[in-house]
Structure formats: structure tokens, C-alpha cells
Protein backbone atom coordinates (compact mmCIF):
# COMPACT_ATOMS: atom_id res chain seq x y z
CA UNK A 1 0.00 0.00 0.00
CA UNK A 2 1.12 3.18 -0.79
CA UNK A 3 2.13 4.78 2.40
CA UNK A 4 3.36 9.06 2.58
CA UNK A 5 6.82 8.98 0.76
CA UNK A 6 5.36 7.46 -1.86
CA UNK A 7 2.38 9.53 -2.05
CA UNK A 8 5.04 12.35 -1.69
CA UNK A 9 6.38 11.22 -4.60
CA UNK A 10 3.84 11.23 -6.93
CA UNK A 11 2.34 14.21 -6.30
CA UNK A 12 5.47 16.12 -7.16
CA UNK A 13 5.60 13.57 -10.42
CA UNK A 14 2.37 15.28 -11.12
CA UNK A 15 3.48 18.80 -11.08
CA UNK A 16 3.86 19.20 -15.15
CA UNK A 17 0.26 19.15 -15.11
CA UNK A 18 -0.16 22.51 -13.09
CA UNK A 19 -1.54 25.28 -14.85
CA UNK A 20 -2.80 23.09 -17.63
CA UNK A 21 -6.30 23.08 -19.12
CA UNK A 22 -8.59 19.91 -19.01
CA UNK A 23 -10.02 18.94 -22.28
CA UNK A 24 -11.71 15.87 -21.89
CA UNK A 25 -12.53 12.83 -19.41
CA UNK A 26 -13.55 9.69 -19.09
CA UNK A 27 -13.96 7.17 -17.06
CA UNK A 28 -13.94 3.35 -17.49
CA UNK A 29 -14.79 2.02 -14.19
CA UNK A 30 -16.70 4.12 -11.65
CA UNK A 31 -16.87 1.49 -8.71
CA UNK A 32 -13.22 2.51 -6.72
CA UNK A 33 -13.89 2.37 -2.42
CA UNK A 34 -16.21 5.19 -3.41
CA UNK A 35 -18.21 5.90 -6.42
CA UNK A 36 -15.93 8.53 -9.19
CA UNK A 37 -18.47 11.25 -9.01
CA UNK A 38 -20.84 11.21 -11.79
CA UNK A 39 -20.23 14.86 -13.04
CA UNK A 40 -16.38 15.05 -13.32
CA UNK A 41 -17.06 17.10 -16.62
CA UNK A 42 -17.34 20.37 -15.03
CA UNK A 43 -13.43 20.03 -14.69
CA UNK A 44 -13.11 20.65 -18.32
CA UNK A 45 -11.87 23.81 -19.41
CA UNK A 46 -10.29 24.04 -15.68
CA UNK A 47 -6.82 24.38 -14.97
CA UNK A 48 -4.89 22.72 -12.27
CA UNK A 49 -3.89 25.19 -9.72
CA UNK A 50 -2.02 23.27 -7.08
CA UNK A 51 -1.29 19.83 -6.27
CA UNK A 52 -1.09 19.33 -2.03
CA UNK A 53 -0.81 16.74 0.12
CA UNK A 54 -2.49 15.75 3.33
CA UNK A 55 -1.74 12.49 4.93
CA UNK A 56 -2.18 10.26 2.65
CA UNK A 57 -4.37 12.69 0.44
CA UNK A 58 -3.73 14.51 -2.58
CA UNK A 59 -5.51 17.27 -2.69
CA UNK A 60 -5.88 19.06 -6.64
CA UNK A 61 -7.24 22.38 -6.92
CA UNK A 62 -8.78 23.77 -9.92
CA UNK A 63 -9.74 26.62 -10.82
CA UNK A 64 -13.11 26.22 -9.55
CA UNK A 65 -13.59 22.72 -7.59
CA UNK A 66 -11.06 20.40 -5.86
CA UNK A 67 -11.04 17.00 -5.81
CA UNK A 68 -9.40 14.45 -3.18
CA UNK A 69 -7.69 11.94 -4.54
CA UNK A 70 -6.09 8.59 -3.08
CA UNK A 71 -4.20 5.82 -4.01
CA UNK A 72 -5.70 3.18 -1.60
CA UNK A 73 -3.74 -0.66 -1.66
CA UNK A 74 -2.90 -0.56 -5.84
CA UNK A 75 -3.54 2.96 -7.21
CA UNK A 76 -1.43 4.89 -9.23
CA UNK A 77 -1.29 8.11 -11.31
CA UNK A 78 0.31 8.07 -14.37
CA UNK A 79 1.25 10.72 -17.02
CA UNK A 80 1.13 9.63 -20.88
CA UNK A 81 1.03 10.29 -24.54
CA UNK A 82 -2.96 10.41 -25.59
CA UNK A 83 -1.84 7.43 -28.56
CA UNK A 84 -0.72 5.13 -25.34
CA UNK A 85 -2.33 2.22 -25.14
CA UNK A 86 -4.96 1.88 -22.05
CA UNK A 87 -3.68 -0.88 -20.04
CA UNK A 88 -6.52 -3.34 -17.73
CA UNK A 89 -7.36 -1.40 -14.40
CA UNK A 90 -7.11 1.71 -16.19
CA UNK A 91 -10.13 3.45 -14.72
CA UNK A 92 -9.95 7.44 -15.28
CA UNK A 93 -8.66 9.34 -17.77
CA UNK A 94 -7.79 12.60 -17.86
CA UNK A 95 -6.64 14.88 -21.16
CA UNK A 96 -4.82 17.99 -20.43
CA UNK A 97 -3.30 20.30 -22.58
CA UNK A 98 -0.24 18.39 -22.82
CA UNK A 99 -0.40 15.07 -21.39
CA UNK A 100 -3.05 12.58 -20.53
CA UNK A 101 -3.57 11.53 -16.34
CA UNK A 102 -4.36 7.92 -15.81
CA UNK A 103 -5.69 6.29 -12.93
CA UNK A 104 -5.15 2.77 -12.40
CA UNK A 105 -5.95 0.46 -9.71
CA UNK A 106 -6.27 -3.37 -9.56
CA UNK A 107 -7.93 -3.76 -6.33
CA UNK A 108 -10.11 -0.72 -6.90
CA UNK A 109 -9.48 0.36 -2.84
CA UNK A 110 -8.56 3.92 -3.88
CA UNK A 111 -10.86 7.17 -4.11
CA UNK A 112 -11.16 9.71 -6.70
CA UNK A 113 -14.00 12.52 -4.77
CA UNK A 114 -14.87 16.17 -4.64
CA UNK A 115 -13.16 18.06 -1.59
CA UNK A 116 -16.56 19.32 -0.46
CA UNK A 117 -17.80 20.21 3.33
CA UNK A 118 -18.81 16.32 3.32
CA UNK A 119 -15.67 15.02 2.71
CA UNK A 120 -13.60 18.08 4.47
CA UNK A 121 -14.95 16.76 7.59
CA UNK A 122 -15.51 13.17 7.11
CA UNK A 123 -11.71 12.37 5.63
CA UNK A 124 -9.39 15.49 6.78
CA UNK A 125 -10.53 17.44 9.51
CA UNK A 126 -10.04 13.84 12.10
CA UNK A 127 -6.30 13.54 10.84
CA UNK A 128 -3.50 14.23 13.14
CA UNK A 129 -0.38 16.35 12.54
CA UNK A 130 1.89 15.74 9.52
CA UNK A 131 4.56 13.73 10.57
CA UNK A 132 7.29 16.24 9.12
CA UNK A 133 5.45 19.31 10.31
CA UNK A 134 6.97 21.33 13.96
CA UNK A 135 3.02 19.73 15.27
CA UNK A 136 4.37 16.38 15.76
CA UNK A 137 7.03 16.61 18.43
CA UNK A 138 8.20 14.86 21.17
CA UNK A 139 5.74 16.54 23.68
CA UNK A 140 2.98 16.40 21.91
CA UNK A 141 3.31 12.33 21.35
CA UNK A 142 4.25 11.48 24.58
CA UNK A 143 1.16 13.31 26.22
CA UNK A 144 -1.42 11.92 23.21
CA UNK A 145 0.20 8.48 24.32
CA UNK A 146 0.16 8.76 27.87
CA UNK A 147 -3.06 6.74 28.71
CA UNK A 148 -2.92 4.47 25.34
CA UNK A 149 -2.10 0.91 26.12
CA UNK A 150 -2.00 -0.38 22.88
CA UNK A 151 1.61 -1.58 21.12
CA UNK A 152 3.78 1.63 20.36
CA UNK A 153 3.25 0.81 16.25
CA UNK A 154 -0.10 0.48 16.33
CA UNK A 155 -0.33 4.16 18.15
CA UNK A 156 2.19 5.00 15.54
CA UNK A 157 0.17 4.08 12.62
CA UNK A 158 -3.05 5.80 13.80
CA UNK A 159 -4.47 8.56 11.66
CA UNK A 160 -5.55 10.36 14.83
CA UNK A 161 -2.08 10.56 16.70
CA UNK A 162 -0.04 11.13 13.24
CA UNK A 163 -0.85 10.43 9.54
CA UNK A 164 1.02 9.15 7.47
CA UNK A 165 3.75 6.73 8.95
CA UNK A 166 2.36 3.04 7.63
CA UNK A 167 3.93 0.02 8.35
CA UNK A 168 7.32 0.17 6.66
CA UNK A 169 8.18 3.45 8.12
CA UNK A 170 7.00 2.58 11.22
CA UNK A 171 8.55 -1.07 11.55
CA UNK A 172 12.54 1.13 10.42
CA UNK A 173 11.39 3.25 13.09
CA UNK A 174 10.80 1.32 15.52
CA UNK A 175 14.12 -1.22 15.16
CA UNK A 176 16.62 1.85 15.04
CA UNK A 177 15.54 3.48 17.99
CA UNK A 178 15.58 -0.27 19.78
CA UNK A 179 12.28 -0.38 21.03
CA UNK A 180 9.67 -3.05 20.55
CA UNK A 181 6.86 -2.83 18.27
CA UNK A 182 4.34 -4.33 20.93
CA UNK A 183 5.48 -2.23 23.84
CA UNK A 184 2.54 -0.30 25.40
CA UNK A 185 2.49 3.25 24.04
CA UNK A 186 1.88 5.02 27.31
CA UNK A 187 5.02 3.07 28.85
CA UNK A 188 7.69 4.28 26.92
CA UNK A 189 9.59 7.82 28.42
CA UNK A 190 9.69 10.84 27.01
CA UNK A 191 13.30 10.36 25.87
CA UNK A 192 12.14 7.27 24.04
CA UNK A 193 9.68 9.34 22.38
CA UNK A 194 12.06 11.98 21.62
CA UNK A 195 14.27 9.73 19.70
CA UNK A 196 11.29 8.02 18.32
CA UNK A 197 10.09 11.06 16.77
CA UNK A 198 13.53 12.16 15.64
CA UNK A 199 13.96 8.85 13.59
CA UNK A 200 10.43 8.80 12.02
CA UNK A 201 10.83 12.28 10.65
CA UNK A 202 14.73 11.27 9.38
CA UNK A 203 12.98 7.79 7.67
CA UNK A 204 10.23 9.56 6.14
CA UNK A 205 12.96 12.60 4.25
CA UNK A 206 15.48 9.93 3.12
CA UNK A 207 12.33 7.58 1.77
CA UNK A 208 11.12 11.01 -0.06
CA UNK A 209 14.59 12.11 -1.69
CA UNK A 210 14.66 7.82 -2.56
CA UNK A 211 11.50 7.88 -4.27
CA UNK A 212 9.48 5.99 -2.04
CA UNK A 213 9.48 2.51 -1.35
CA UNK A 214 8.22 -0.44 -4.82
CA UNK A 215 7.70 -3.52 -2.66
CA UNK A 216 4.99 -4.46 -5.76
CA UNK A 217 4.02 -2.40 -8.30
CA UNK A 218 4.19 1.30 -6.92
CA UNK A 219 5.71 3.75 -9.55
CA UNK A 220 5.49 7.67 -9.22
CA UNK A 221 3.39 9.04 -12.32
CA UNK A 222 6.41 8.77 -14.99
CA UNK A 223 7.03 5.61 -14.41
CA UNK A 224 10.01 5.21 -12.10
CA UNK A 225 10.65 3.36 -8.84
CA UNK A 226 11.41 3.89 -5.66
CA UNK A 227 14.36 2.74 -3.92
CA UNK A 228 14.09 3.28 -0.09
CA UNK A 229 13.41 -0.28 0.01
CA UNK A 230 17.01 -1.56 -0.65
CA UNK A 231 17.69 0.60 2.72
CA UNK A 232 15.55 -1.58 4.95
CA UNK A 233 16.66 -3.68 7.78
CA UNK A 234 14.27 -4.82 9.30
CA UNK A 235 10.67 -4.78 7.11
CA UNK A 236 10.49 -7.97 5.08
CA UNK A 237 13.36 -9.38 6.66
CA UNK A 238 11.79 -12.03 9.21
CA UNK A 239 14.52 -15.03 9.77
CA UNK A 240 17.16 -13.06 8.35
CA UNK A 241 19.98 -12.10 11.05
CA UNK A 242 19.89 -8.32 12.47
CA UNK A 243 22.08 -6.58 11.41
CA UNK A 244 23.22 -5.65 14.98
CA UNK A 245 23.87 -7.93 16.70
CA UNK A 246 23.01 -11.05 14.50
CA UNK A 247 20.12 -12.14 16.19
CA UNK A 248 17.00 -13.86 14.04
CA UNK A 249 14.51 -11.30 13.13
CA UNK A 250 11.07 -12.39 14.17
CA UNK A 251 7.72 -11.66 13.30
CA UNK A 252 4.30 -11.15 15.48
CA UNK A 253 1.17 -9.86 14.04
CA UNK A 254 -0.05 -6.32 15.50
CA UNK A 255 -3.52 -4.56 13.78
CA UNK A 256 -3.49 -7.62 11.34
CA UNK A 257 -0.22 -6.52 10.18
CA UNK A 258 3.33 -8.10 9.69
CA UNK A 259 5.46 -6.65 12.63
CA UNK A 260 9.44 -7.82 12.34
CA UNK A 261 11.29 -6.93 15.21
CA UNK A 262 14.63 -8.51 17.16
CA UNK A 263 14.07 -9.84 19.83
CA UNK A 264 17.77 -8.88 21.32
CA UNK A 265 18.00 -5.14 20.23
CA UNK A 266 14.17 -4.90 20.79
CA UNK A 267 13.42 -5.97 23.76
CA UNK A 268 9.90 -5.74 25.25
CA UNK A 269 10.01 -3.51 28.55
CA UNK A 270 7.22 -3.45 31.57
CA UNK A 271 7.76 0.36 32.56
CA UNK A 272 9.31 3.74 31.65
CA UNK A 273 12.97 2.94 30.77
């Protein structure tokens, strides 16, 4: 799933598009998580403004209307010639002045909607501070955290405490700052936060200025992938050795996700340290 570098990534892949002119759209498959809304024509003759980001969120403004667009499990934009062949899961296309927006998405879990009051509320106005923003700090997550008793990466990877860190980020995280994935979030010290904190933000800038992470299929909008994921040492690696101290990475499930942690440099504490 694409997680905030790599949604970082595309939208800045999608920047040749500002200040050009729709001409035409269509759409091939409506059903996505959410309906495509039925009158995506009065975009034509609109140019893109801006492109933004929120959590996981692009946000495109036109001159007019702005839509909220996002990328779900499988989605991805992509910027072609108009002769280009349509490929299967190609669901909405988009003709601009110069180059044609695609939107394609296997699994269909992504959203293409209007940023109206409805949506402002229902999708953005819940999320918590931008990861790489002054918001999230050390004192802020240590007193959102302070009566949470659920595992440190499961507080991690909630929307409402801090968007965008998903479960690569937050498993990298989590090993180089030596603390356990499962530990309860209100246990862990203030100094533990603070280096917490310190390392999500550094993960999250060198995954950006690597492209992202292509685990899959992820590509930013021209085509190109990301290569954060020959950095990682812990994500994917269960039964490989640490690279610490040699120890076998293991694996416990946490949220219905894949958590690999060692169980030497990791080790699962029962207060404050």
C-alpha cells in the first residue's frame, strides 16, 4: 500500500500538469472504495492550480472545484502520450493540454472525490499532525500516548495521533531506535519518544529524496521506482539475522499486520525505561 513517501512522490511527479487546461474525461470504471463522481465534466476547461498533500491525500485544486484523490492498496497516477495504449485497471482518464492523467488500480481500494464540506470533515478534519510538520514533536506524542495501552506501532500508525507513517516506516522506526513494536504506548519515556520522533521524521525525508518505497508495483506518475526499500533492515526481513547484533529477526502480528522486530535489540520492557 502506498504509504506518505510514496504519495510524496507522486504528487510532485504530477506537477507538469499545473496550470494546464482539461479537455476531456472519461472514465472506465466508476466502482473505486467510493463511487468517481458522476459529473467530473465540469473540470473541463479548468486548470490545475495546485497539487497538495495531506496524509495520505492529494488534494488538486482547480480553478473552480477540488477534488481528493487517493491511491488506496494498488492505485497509481500516471502521465502519458494520448496514442498510449490503455492498459486493464485503467479506470480514469484525464486529457490535459499536454499530457493525458491515468488512474489505475487493480484492487479498486482507492478514491477519486470532490473536496466538499462532506468530505472536508468526514476524511481530513479527524487527521493528526503531519509527521514532518513542527506539530508532531516529542511533547505532543508522549502526552497523546500517555493513557494508550496499545503496542507503540499500532499508536504509531493511527491517523488520529499522526498520519502518514504506515507500516514500513513505522517497523525502520521502531528497530533503530531499539524499542519493541508491541510495547505499550503510554510506557515508553519521554526520551524514548524523543528519539522516536527524531527517527520517524529522518525515515520519512530519506524515503522522499529515494523515491518511495516499490515492494509491488508502486511507480510515481512517470514511471520510475522507488528505492528506499534496498535501505531496509528490518521490514520484510523475518529469519534473516539483524544486522546488529546477529540475532533472528522475528515476526508477530499487531492490527493484522506483519510486525518484524529482534528480539535482542528490541526488547519488550514493563515500565518507563
Amino acid at each position: 500500500m502506498p504509504e506518505l513517501p510514496e504519495v510524496e512522490t507522486t504528487k510532485t511527479s504530477l506537477l507538469p500538469l499545473l496550470e494546464q487546461r482539461v479537455q476531456s474525461i472519461q472514465v472506465y470504471n466508476s466502482s473505486l472504495r467510493w463511487p468517481i463522481p458522476d459529473d467530473l465534466n465540469k473540470l473541463i476547461g479548468q486548470r490545475l492550480m495546485a497539487l497538495k498533500r495531506r496524509s495520505k491525500y492529494i488534494l488538486a485544486e482547480f480553478e473552480r472545484d477540488q477534488m481528493l484523490w487517493h491511491l488506496g492498496m494498488s492505485g497509481s497516477f500516471r502521465l502519458c502520450e494520448a496514442n498510449e495504449e490503455l492498459r486493464k485497471h485503467d479506470h480514469l482518464v484525464i486529457d490535459f493540454e499536454d499530457q493525458q492523467l491515468r488512474y489505475h488500480d487493480p484492487r479498486r481500494f482507492g478514491c477519486i472525490l470532490w473536496l466538499d464540506q462532506n468530505n472536508q470533515e468526514k476524511l481530513i478534519d479527524t487527521l493528526g499532525p503531519e509527521p514532518l510538520s513542527d506539530a508532531f514533536n516529542a511533547v505532543y506524542l508522549f502526552e497523546k500516548l500517555s493513557k494508550k495501552n496499545v503496542g507503540i506501532k499500532i499508536a504509531l500508525m493511527d491517523n488520529h495521533n499522526v498520519v502518514g507513517v504506515g507500516n514500513i516506516y513505522a517497523t525502520e522506526s521502531l528497530f533503530n531506535v531499539g524499542i519493541h513494536p508491541a510495547q505499550p504506548a503510554s510506557t515508553l519515556s519521554l526520551v524514548q519518544i524523543e528519539s522516536l520522533v527524531i527517527e520517524v521524521k529522518r525515515i520519512l525525508k530519506h524515503a522522499i529524496e529515494l523515491g518511495g518505497s516499490t515492494l509491488r508495483d508502486y511507480t510515481n506518475a512517470m514511471g520510475e521506482n522507488g528505492y528506499f526499500q534496498q535501505t531496509l533492515l528490518a521490514y520484510g526481513r523475518a529469519g534473516e539475522m539483524c544486522v546488529n547484533c546477529e540475532t533472528t529477526l522475528e515476526n508477530l502480528k499487531l492490527g493484522q499486520r506483519a510486525s518484524v522486530f529482534c528480539p535482542q535489540c528490541q526488547p519488550l520492557k514493563s515500565t518507563k525505561a
